[in-house]
C-alpha atoms as a PDB file:
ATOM      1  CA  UNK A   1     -10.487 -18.138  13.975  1.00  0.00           C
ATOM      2  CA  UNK A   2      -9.231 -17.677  10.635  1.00  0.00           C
ATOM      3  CA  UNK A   3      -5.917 -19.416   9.839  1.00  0.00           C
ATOM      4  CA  UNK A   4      -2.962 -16.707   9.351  1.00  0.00           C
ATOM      5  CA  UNK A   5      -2.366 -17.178   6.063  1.00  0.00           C
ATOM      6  CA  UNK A   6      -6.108 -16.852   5.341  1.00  0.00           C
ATOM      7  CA  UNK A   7      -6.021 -13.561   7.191  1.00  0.00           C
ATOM      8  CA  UNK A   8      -3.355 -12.303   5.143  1.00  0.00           C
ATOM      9  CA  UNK A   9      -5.093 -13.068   1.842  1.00  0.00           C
ATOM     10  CA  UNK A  10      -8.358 -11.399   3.247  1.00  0.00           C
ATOM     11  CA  UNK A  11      -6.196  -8.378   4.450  1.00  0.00           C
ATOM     12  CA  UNK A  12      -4.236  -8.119   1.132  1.00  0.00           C
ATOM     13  CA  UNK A  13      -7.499  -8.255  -0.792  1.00  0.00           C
ATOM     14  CA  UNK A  14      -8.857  -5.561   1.265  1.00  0.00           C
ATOM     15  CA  UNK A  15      -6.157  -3.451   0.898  1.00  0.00           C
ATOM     16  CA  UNK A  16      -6.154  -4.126  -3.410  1.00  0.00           C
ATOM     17  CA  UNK A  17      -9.829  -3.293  -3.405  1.00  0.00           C
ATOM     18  CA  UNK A  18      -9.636  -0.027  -2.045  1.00  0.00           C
ATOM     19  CA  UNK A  19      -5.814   0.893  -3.860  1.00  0.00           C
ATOM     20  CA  UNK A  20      -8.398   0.509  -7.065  1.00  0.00           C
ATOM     21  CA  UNK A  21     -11.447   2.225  -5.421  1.00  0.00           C
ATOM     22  CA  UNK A  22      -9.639   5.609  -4.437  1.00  0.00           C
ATOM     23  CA  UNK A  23      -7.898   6.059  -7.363  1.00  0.00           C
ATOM     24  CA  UNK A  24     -11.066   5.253  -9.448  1.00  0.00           C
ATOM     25  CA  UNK A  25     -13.079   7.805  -7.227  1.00  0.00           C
ATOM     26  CA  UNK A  26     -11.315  10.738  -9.453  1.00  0.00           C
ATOM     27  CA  UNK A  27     -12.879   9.513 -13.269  1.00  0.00           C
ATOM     28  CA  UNK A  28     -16.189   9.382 -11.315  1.00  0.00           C
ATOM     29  CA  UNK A  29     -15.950  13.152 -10.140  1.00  0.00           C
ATOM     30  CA  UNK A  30     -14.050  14.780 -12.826  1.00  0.00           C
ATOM     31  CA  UNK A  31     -16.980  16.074 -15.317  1.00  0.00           C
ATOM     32  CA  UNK A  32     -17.716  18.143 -11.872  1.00  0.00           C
ATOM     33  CA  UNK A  33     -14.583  18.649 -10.323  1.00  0.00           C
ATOM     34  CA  UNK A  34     -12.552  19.732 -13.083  1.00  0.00           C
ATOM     35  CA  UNK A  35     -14.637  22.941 -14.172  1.00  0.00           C
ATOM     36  CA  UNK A  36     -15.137  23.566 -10.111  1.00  0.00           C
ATOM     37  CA  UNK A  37     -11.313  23.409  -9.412  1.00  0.00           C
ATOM     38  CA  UNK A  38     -10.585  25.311 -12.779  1.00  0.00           C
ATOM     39  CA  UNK A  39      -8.179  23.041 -14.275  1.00  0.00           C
ATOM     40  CA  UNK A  40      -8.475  21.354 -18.092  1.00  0.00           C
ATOM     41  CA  UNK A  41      -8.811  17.888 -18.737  1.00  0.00           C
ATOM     42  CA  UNK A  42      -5.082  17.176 -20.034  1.00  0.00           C
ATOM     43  CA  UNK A  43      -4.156  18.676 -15.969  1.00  0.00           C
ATOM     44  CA  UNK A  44      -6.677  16.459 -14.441  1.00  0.00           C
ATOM     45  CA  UNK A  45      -5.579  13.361 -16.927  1.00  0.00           C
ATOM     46  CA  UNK A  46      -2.211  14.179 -15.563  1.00  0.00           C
ATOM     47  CA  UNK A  47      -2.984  14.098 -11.553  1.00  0.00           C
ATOM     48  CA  UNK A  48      -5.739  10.584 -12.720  1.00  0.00           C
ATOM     49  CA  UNK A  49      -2.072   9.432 -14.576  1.00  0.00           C
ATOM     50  CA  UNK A  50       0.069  10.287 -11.311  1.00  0.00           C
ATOM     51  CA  UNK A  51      -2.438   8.577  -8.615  1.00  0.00           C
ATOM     52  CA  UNK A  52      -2.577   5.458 -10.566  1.00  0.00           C
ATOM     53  CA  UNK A  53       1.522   5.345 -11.055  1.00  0.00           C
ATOM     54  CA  UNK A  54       2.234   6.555  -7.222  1.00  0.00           C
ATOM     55  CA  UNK A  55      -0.892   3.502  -6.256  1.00  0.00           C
ATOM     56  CA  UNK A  56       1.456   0.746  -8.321  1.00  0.00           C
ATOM     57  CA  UNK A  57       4.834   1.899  -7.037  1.00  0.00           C
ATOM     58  CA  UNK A  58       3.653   1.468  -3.397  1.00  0.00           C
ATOM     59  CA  UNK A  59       2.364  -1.753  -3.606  1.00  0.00           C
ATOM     60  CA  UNK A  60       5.187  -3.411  -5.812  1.00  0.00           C
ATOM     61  CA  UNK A  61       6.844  -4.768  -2.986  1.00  0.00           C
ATOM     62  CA  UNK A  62       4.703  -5.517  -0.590  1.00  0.00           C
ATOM     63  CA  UNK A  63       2.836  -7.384  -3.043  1.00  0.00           C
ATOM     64  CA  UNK A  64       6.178  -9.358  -4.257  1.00  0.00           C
ATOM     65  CA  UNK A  65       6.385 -10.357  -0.756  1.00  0.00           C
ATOM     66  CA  UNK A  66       3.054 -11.791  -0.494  1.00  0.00           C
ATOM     67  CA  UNK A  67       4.113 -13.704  -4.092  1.00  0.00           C
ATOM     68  CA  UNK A  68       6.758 -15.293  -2.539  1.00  0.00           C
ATOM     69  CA  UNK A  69       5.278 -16.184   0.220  1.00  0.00           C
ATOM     70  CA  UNK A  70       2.065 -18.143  -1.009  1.00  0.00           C
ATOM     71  CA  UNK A  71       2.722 -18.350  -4.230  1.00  0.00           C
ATOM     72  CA  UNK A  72       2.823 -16.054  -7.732  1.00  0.00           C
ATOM     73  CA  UNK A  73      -1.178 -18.223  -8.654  1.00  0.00           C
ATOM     74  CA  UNK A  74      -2.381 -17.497  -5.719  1.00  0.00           C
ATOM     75  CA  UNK A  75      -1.413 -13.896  -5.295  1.00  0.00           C
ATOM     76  CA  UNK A  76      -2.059 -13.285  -8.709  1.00  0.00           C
ATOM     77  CA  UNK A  77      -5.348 -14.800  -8.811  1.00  0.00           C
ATOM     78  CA  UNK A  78      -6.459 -13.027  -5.491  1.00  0.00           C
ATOM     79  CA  UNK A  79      -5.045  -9.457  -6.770  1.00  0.00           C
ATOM     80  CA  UNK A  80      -7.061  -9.820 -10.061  1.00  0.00           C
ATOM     81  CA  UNK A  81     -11.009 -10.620  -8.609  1.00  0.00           C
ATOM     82  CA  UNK A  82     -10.231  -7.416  -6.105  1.00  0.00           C
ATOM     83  CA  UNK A  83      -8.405  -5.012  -8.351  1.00  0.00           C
ATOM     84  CA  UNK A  84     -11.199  -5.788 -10.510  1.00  0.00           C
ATOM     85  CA  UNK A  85     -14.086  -5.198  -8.470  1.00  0.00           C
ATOM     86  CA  UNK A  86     -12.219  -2.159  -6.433  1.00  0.00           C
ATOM     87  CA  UNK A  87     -12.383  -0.723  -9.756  1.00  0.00           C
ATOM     88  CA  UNK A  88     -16.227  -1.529 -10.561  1.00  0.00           C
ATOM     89  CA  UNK A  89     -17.420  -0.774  -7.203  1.00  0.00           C
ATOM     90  CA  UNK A  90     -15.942   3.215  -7.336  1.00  0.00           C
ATOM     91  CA  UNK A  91     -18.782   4.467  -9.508  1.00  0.00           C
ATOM     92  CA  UNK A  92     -21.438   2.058  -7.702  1.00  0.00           C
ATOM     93  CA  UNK A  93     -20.658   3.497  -4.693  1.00  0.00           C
ATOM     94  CA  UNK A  94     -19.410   7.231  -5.500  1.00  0.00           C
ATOM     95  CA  UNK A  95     -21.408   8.064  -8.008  1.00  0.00           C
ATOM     96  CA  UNK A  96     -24.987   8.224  -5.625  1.00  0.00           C
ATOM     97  CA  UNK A  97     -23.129   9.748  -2.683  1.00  0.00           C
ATOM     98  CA  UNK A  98     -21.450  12.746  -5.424  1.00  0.00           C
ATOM     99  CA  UNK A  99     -25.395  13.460  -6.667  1.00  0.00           C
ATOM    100  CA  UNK A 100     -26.407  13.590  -3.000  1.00  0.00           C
ATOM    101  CA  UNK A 101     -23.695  15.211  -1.692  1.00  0.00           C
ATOM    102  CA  UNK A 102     -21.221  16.843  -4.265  1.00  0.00           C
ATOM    103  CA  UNK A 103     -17.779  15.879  -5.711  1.00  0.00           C
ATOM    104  CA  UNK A 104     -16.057  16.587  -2.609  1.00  0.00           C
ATOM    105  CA  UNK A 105     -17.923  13.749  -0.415  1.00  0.00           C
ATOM    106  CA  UNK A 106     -16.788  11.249  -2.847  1.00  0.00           C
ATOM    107  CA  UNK A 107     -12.813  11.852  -1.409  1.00  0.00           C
ATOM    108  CA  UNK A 108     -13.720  12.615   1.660  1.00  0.00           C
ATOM    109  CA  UNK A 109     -15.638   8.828   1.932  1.00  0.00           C
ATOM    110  CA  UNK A 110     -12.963   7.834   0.297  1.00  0.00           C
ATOM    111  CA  UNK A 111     -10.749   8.857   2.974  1.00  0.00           C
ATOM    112  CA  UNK A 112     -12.508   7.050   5.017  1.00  0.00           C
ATOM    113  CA  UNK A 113     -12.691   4.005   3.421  1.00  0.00           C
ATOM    114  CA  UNK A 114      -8.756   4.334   3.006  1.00  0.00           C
ATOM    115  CA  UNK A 115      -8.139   5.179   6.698  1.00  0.00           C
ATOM    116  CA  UNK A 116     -10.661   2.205   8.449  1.00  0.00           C
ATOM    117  CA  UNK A 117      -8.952   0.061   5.774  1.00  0.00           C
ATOM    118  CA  UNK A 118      -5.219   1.427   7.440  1.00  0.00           C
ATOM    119  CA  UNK A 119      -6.494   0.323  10.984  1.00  0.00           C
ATOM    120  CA  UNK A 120      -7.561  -3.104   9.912  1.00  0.00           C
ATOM    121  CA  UNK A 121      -4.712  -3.823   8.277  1.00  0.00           C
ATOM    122  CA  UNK A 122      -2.709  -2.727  11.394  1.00  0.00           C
ATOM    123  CA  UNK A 123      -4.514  -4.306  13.726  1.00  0.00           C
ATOM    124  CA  UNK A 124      -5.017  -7.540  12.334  1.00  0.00           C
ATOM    125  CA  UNK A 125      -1.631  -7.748   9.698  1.00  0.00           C
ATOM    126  CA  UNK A 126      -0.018 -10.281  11.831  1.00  0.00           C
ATOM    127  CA  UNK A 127       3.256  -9.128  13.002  1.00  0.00           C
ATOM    128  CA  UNK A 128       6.406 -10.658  11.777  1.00  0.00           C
ATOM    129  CA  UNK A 129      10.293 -10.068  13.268  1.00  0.00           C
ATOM    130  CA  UNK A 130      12.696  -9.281  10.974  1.00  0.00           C
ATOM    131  CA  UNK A 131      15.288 -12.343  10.229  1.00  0.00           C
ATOM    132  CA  UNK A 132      18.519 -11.408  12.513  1.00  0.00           C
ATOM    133  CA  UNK A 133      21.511 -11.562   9.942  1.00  0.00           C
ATOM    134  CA  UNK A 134      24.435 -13.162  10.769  1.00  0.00           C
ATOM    135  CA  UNK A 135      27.977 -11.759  10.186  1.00  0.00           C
ATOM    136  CA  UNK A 136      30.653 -14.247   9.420  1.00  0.00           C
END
């Protein structure tokens, strides 16, 4: 079995990877999306601008816990490789499925990715109580 801390770091990097794989989903489906939908290109920069800024602002503090916890190298250091290829795997694996399948599949995997990602985290995130404070 992997050691809990190990899990974690696996977990958090799973989560990073597909925080940068969703958002990255939208600049592969634009060119099609955007005249299907009917909006211009400074609308959909707006929305790509948005996802990206709403994707950061969630994961702030878990991600200052995880810091503090093992360390600001180590987090750092495991956040970069999967941000990174989160990012570069989007239009490896979106692109194919939105030529097979149209611009719409590429969320809708995407979804999916997002939601099996949710019940791994759940179930395997070990659980920690929270610290009972003392009054004085």
């Amino acid at each position: 079995m992997i050691q809990s801390h190990w899990r974690v770091i696996l977990l958090v990097s799973l989560v990073t990877f597909v925080a940068y794989l969703v958002p990255t989903d939208v600049s592969v489906a634009q060119e099609r999306m955007v005249p299907a939908i009917g909006l211009s290109i400074v609308a959909m920069g707006t929305i790509t601008a948005w996802g990206f800024q709403l994707t950061y602002a969630l994961f702030q503090v878990p991600a200052g816990l995880f810091g503090e916890r093992f360390g600001t190298r180590s987090a750092l250091a495991i956040i970069i490789a999967t941000a990174s290829l989160g990012a570069a795997a989007a239009p490896l694996i979106m692109a194919p499925v939105m030529e097979r399948f149209g611009w719409r599949a590429v969320f809708l995997l995407s979804g999916i990715i997002a939601l099996l990602t949710c019940i791994v985290w759940v179930m395997s995130m070990p659980a920690h109580e929270p610290a009972v404070s003392r009054t004085i």
